[in-house]
C-alpha atoms as a PDB file:
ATOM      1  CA  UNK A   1     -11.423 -26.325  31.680  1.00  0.00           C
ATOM      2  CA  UNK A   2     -11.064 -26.008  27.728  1.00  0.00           C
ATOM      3  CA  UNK A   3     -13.632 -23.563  27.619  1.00  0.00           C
ATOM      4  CA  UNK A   4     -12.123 -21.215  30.372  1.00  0.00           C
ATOM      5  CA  UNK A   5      -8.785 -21.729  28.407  1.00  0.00           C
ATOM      6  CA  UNK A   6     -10.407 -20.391  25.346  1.00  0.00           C
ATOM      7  CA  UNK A   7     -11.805 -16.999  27.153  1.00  0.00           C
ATOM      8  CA  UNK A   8      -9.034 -16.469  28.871  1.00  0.00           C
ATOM      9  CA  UNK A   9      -6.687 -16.532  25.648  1.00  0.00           C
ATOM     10  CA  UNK A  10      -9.599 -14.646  23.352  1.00  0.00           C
ATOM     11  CA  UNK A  11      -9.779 -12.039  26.097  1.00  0.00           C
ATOM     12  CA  UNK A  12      -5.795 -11.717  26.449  1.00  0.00           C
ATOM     13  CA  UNK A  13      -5.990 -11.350  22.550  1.00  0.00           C
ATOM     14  CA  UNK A  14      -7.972  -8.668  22.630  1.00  0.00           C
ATOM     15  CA  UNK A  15      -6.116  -6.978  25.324  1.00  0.00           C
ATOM     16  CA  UNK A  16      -3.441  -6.637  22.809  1.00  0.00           C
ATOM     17  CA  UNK A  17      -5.705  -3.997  20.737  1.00  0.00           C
ATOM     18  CA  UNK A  18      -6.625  -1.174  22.987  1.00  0.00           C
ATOM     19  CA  UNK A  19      -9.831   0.034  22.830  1.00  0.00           C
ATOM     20  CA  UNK A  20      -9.092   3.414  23.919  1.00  0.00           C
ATOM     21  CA  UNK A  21     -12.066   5.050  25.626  1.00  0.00           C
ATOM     22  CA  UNK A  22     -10.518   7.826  28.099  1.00  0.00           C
ATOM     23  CA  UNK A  23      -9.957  10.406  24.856  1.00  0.00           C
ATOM     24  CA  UNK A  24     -10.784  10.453  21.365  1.00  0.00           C
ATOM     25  CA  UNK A  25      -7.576   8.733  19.718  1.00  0.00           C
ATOM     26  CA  UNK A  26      -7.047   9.077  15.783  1.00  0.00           C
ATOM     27  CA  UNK A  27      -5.537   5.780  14.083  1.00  0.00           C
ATOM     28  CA  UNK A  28      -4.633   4.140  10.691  1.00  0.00           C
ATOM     29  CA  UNK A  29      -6.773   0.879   9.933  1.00  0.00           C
ATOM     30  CA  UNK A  30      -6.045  -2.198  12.601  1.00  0.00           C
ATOM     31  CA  UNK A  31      -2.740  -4.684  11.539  1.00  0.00           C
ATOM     32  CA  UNK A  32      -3.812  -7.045   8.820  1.00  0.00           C
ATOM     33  CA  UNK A  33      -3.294  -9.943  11.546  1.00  0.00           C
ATOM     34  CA  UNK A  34      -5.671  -8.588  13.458  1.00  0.00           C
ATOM     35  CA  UNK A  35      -8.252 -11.110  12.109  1.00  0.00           C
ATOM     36  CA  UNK A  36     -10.700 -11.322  14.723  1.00  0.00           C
ATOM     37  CA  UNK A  37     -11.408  -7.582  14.168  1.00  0.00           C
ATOM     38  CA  UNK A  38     -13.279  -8.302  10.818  1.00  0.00           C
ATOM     39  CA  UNK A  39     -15.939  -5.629  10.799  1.00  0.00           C
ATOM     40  CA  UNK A  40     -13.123  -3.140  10.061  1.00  0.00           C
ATOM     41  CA  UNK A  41     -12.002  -2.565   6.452  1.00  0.00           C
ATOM     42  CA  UNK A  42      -8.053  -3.333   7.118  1.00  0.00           C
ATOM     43  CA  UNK A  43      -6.243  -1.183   4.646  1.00  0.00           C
ATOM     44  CA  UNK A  44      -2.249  -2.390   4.017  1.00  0.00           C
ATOM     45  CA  UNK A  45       0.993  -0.579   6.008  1.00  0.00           C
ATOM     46  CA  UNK A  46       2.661   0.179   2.776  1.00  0.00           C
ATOM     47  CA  UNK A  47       1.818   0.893  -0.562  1.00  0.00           C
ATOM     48  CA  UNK A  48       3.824   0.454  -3.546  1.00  0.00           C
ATOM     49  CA  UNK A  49       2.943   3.599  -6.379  1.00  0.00           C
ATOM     50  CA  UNK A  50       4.177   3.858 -10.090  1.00  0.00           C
ATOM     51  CA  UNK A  51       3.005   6.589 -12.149  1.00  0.00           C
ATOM     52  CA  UNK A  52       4.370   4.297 -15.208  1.00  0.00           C
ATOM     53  CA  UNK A  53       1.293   3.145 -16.419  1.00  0.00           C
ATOM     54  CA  UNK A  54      -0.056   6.911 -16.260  1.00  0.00           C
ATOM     55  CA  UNK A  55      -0.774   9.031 -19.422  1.00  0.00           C
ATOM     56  CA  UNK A  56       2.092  10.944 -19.469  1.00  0.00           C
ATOM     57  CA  UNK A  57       0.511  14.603 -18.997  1.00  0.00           C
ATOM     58  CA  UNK A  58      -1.075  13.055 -15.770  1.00  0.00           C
ATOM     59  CA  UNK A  59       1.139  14.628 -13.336  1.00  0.00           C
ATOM     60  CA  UNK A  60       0.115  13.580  -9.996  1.00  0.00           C
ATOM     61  CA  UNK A  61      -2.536  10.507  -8.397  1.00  0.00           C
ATOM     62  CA  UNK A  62      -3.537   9.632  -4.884  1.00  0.00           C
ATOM     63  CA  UNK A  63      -3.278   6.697  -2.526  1.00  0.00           C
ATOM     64  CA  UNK A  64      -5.899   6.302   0.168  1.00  0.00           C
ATOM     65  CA  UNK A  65      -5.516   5.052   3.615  1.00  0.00           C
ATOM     66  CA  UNK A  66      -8.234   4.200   6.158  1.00  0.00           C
ATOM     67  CA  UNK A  67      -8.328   6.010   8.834  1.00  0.00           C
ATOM     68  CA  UNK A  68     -10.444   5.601  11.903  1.00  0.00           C
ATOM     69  CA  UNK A  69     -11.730   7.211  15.295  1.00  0.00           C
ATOM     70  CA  UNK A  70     -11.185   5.524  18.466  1.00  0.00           C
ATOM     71  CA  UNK A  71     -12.997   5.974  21.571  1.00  0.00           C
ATOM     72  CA  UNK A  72     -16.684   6.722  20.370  1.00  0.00           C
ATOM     73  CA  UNK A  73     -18.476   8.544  17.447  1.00  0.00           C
ATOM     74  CA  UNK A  74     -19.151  12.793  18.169  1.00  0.00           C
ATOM     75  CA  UNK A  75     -21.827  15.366  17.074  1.00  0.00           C
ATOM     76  CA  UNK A  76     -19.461  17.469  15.740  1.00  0.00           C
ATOM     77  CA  UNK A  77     -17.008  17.496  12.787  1.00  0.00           C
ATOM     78  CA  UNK A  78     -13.343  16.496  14.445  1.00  0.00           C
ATOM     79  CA  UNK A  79     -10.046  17.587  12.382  1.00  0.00           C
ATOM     80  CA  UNK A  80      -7.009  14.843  12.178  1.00  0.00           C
ATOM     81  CA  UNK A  81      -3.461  15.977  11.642  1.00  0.00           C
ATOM     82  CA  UNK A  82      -0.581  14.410   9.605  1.00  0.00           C
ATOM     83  CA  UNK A  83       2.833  14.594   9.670  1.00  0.00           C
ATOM     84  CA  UNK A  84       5.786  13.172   7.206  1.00  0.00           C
ATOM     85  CA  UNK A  85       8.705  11.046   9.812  1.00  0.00           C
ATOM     86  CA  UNK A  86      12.283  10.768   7.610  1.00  0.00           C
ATOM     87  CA  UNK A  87      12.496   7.313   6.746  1.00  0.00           C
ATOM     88  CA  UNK A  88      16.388   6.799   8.016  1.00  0.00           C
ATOM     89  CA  UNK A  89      16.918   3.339   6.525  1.00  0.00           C
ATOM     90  CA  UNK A  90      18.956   4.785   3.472  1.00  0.00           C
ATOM     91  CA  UNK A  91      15.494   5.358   1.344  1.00  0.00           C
ATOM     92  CA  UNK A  92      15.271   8.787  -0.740  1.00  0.00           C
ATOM     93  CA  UNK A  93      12.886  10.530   1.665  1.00  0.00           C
ATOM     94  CA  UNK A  94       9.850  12.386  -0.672  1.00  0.00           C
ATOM     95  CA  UNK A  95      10.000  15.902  -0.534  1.00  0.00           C
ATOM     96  CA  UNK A  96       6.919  17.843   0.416  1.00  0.00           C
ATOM     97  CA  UNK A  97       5.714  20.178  -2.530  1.00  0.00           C
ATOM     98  CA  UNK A  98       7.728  18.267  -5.194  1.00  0.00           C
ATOM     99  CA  UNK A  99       6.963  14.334  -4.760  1.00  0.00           C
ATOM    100  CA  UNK A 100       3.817  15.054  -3.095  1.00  0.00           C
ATOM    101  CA  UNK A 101       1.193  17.367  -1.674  1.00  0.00           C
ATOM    102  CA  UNK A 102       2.309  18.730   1.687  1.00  0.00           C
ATOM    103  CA  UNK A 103      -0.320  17.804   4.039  1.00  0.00           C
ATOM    104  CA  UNK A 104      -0.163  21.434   5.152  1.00  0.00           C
ATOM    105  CA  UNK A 105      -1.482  22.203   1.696  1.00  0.00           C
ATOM    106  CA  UNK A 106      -5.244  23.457   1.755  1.00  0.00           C
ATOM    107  CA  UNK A 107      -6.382  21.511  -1.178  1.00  0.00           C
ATOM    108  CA  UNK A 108      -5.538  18.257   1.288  1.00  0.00           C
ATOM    109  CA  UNK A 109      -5.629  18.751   4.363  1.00  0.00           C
ATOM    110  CA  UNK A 110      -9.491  19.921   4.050  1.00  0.00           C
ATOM    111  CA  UNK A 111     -10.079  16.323   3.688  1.00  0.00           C
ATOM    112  CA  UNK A 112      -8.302  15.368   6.946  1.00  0.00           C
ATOM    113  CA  UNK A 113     -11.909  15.144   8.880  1.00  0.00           C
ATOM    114  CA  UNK A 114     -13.978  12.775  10.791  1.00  0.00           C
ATOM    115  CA  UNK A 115     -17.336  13.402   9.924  1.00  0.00           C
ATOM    116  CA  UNK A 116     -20.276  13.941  12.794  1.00  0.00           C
ATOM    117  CA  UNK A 117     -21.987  10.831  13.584  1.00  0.00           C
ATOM    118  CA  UNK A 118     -19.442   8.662  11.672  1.00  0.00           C
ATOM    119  CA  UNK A 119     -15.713   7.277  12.984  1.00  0.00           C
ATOM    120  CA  UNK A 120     -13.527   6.686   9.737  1.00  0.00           C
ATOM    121  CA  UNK A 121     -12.635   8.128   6.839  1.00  0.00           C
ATOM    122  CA  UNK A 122     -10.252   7.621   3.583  1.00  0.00           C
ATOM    123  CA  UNK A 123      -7.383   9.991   4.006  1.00  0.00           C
ATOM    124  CA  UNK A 124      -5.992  11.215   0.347  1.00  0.00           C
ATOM    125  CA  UNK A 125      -2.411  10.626  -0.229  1.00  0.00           C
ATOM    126  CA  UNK A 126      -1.401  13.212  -3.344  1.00  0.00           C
ATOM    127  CA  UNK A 127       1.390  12.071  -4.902  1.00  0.00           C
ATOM    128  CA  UNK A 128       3.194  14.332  -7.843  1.00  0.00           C
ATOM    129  CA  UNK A 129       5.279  13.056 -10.989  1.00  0.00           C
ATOM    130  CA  UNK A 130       8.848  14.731  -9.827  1.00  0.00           C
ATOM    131  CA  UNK A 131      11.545  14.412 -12.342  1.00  0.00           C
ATOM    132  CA  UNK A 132      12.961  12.239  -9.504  1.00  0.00           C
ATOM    133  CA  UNK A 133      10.782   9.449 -10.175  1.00  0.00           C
ATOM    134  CA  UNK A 134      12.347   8.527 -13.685  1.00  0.00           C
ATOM    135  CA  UNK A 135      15.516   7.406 -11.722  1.00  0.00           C
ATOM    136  CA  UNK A 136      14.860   6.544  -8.773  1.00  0.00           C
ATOM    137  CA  UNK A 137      11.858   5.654  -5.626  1.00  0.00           C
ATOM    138  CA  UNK A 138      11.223   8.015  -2.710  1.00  0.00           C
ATOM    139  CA  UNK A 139       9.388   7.148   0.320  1.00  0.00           C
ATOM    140  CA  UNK A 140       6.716   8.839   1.994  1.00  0.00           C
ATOM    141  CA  UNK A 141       6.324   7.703   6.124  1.00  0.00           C
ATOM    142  CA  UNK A 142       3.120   9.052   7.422  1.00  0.00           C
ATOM    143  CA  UNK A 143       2.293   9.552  11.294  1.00  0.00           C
ATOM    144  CA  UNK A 144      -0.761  10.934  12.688  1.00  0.00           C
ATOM    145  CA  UNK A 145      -0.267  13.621  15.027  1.00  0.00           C
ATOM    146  CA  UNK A 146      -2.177  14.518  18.567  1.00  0.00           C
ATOM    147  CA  UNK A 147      -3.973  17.419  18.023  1.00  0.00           C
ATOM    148  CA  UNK A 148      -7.204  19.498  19.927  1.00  0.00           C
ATOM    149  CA  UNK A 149      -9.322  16.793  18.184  1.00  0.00           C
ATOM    150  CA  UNK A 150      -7.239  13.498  18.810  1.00  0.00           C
ATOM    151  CA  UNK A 151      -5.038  12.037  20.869  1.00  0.00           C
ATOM    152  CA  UNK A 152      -2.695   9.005  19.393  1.00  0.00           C
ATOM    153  CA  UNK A 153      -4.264   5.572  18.878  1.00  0.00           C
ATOM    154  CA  UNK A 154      -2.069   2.409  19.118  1.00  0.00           C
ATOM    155  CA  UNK A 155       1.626   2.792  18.629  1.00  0.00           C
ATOM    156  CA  UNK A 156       1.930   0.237  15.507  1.00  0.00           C
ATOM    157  CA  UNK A 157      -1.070   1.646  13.322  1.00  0.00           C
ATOM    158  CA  UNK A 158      -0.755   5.590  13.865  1.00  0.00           C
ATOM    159  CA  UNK A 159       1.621   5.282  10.617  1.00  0.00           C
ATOM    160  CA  UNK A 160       1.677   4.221   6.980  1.00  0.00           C
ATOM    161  CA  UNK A 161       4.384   3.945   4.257  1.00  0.00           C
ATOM    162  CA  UNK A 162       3.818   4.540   0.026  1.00  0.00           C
ATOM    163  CA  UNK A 163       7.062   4.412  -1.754  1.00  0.00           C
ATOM    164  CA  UNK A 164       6.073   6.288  -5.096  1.00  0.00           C
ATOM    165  CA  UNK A 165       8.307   6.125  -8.551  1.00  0.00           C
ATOM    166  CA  UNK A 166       7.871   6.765 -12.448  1.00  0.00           C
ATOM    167  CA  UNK A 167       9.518   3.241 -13.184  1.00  0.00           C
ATOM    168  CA  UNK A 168       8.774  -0.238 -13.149  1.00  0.00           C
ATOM    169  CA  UNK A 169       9.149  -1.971  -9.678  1.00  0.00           C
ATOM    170  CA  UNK A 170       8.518  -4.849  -7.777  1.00  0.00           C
ATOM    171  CA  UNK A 171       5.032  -4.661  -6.120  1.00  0.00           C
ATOM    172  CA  UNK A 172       5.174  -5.637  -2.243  1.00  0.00           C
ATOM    173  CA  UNK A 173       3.214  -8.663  -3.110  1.00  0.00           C
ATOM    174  CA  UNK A 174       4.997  -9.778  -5.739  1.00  0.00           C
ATOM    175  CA  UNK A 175       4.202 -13.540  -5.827  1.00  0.00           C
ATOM    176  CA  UNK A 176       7.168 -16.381  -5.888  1.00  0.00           C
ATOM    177  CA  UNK A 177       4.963 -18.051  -8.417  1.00  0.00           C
ATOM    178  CA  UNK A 178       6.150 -16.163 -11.127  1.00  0.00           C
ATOM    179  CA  UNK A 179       9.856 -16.423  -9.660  1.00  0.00           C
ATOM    180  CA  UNK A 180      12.388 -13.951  -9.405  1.00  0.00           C
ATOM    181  CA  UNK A 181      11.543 -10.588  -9.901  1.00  0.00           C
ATOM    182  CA  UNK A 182      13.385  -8.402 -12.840  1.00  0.00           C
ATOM    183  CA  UNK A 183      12.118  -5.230 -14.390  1.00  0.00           C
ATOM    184  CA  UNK A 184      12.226  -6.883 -17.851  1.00  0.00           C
ATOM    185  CA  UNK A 185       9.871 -10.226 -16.657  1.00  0.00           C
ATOM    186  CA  UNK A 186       7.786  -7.272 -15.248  1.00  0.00           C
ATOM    187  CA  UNK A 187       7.309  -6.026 -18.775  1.00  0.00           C
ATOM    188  CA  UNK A 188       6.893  -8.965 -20.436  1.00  0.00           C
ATOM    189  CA  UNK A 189       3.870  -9.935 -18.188  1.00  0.00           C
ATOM    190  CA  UNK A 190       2.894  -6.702 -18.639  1.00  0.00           C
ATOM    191  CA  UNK A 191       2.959  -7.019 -22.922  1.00  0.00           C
ATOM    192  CA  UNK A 192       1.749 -10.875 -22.734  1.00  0.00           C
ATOM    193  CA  UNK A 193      -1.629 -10.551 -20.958  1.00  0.00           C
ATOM    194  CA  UNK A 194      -2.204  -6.392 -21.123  1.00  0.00           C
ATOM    195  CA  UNK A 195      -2.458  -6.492 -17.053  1.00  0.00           C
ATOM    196  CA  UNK A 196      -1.000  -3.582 -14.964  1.00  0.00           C
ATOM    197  CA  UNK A 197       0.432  -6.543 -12.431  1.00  0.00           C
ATOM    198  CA  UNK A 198       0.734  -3.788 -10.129  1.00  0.00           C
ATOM    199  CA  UNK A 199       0.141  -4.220  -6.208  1.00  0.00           C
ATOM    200  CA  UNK A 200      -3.475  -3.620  -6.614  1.00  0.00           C
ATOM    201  CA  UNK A 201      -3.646  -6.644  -9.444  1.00  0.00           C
ATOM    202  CA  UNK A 202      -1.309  -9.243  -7.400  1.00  0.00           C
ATOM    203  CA  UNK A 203      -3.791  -8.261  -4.480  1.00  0.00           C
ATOM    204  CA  UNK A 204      -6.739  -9.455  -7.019  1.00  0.00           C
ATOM    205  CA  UNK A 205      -5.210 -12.317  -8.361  1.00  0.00           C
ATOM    206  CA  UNK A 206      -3.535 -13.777  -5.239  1.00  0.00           C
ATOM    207  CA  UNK A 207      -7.125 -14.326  -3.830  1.00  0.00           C
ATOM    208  CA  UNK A 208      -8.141 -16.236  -6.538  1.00  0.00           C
ATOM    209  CA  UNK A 209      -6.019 -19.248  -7.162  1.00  0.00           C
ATOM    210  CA  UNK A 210      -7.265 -20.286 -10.296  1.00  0.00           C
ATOM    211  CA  UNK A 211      -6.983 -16.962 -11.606  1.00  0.00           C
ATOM    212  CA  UNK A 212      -3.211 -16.848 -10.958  1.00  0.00           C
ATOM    213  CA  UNK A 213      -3.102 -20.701 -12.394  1.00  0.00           C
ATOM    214  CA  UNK A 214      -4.681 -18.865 -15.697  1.00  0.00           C
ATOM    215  CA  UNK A 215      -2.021 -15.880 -15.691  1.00  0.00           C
ATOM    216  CA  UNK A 216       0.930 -18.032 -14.829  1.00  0.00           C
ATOM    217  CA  UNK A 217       0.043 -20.360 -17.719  1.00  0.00           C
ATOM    218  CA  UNK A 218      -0.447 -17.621 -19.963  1.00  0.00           C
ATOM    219  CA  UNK A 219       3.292 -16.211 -19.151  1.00  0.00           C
ATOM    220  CA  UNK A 220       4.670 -19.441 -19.532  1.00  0.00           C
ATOM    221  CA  UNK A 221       2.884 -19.953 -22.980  1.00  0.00           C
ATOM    222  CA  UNK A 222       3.704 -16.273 -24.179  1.00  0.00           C
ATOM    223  CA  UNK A 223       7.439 -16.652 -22.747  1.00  0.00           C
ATOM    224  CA  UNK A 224       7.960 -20.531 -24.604  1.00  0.00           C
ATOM    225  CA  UNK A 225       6.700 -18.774 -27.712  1.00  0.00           C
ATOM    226  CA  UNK A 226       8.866 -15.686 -27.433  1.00  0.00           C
ATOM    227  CA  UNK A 227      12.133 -18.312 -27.018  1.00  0.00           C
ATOM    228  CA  UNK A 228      11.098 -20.304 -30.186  1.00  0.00           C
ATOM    229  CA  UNK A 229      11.046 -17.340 -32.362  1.00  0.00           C
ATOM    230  CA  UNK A 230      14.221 -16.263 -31.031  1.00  0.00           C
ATOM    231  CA  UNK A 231      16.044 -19.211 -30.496  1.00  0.00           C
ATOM    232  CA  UNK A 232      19.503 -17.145 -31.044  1.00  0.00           C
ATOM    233  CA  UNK A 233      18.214 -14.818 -28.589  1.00  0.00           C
ATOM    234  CA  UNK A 234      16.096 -15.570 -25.596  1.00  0.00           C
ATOM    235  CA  UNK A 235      14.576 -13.471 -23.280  1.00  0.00           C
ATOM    236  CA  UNK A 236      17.269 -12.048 -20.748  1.00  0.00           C
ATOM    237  CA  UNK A 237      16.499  -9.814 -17.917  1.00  0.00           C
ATOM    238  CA  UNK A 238      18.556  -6.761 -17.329  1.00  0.00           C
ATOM    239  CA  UNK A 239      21.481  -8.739 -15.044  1.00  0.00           C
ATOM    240  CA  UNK A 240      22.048 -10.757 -18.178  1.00  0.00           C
ATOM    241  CA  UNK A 241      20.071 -13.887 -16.570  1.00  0.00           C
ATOM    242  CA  UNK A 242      17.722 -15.822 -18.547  1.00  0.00           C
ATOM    243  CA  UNK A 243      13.753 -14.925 -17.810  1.00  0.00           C
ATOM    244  CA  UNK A 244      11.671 -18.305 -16.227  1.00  0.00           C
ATOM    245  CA  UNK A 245       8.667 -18.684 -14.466  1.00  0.00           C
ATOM    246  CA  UNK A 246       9.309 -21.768 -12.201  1.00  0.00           C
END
């Protein structure tokens, strides 16, 4: 009985990812959560993009996004389509052309192929340094769209989100080990250790526990010393709140 309870709950799990077969369907890379599909390289729903740490003639960097073909492999090269959808939340929507490469433009959307024989690709996000960026974050919401080649894959993975900006910002995965977030903390972890701590390096760290035990020592150490030698003046944040790590 415990056995037939575990089939029929594995196989009503995987009824919840549709293995589309009738058409070729185009989709991003499965839901994180999706943990039982672990031969597919799960790529994350939204990315978090500073050009801060750039060289400041650098004027534009990409984001990649897996991208895969549903319903069988083909002997032919097969073209994918992408579209921008307004973000209507009250976000600063990017503009096409000025915060990034409109995926109409040839330079990009020659990359937006499934190659014969194979069923997934990286698909090249170009994101450009606006003079926007210096004050503010837009956001970029990405949707596949059917074309001759594809139809749609599943509803909650045929979009993606990068939020792009010229500032410091709070990664996505910021971790509550290092406590509430401020732009000034942000720099100060930045100057104590000479890490980014960007999305890519919380991502890095947060797998490795003892790493982030090293890194939240070392802030703690660099952030006691910093209050010693300024006793009169302690590290604030820009609200006027002391800086701590818990």
């Amino acid at each position: 009985m415990v056995a037939l309870l575990l089939l029929t709950w594995a196989a009503c799990k995987k009824e919840d990812y549709k293995m589309f077969t009738d058409v070729a369907r185009i989709q991003f890379g499965p839901d994180v959560t999706r943990i039982y599909q672990t031969s597919f390289n799960l790529a994350d729903t939204t990315k978090d993009f500073t050009f801060v740490y750039n060289d400041p003639t650098n004027k534009q960097d990409t984001v990649w996004f897996d991208i895969y073909a549903i319903g069988g492999i083909s002997t032919k090269d097969r073209i994918f389509k992408l579209q921008q959808v307004a973000d209507t939340t009250g976000a600063l929507n990017a503009v096409p052309g000025v915060d990034y490469k409109a995926f109409t433009d040839a330079s990009v959307n020659s990359k937006y192929v499934i190659k014969a024989g194979e069923r997934n690709t990286l698909v090249p996000i170009v994101l450009l340094r606006s003079a926007t960026l210096k004050t503010a974050t837009v956001t970029l919401i990405i949707k596949v769209a059917a074309n001759d080649d594809f139809q749609l894959g599943e509803t909650t993975n045929i979009w993606r989100k990068v939020t792009s900006t010229d500032r410091l910002s709070k990664p996505t995965n910021w971790s509550s080990a290092f406590g509430t977030y401020s732009v000034v903390k942000h720099q100060f972890m930045i100057n104590a250790t000479g890490k980014k701590w960007d999305q890519a390096f919380f991502t890095a760290m947060l797998s490795d526990y003892t790493l982030m035990l090293y890194y939240t020592n070392v802030c703690k150490t660099a952030l006691i010393n910093y209050n010693n030698a300024n006793p009169s003046n302690p590290l604030r944040d820009e609200t006027g709140a002391l800086v701590v790590f818990p």
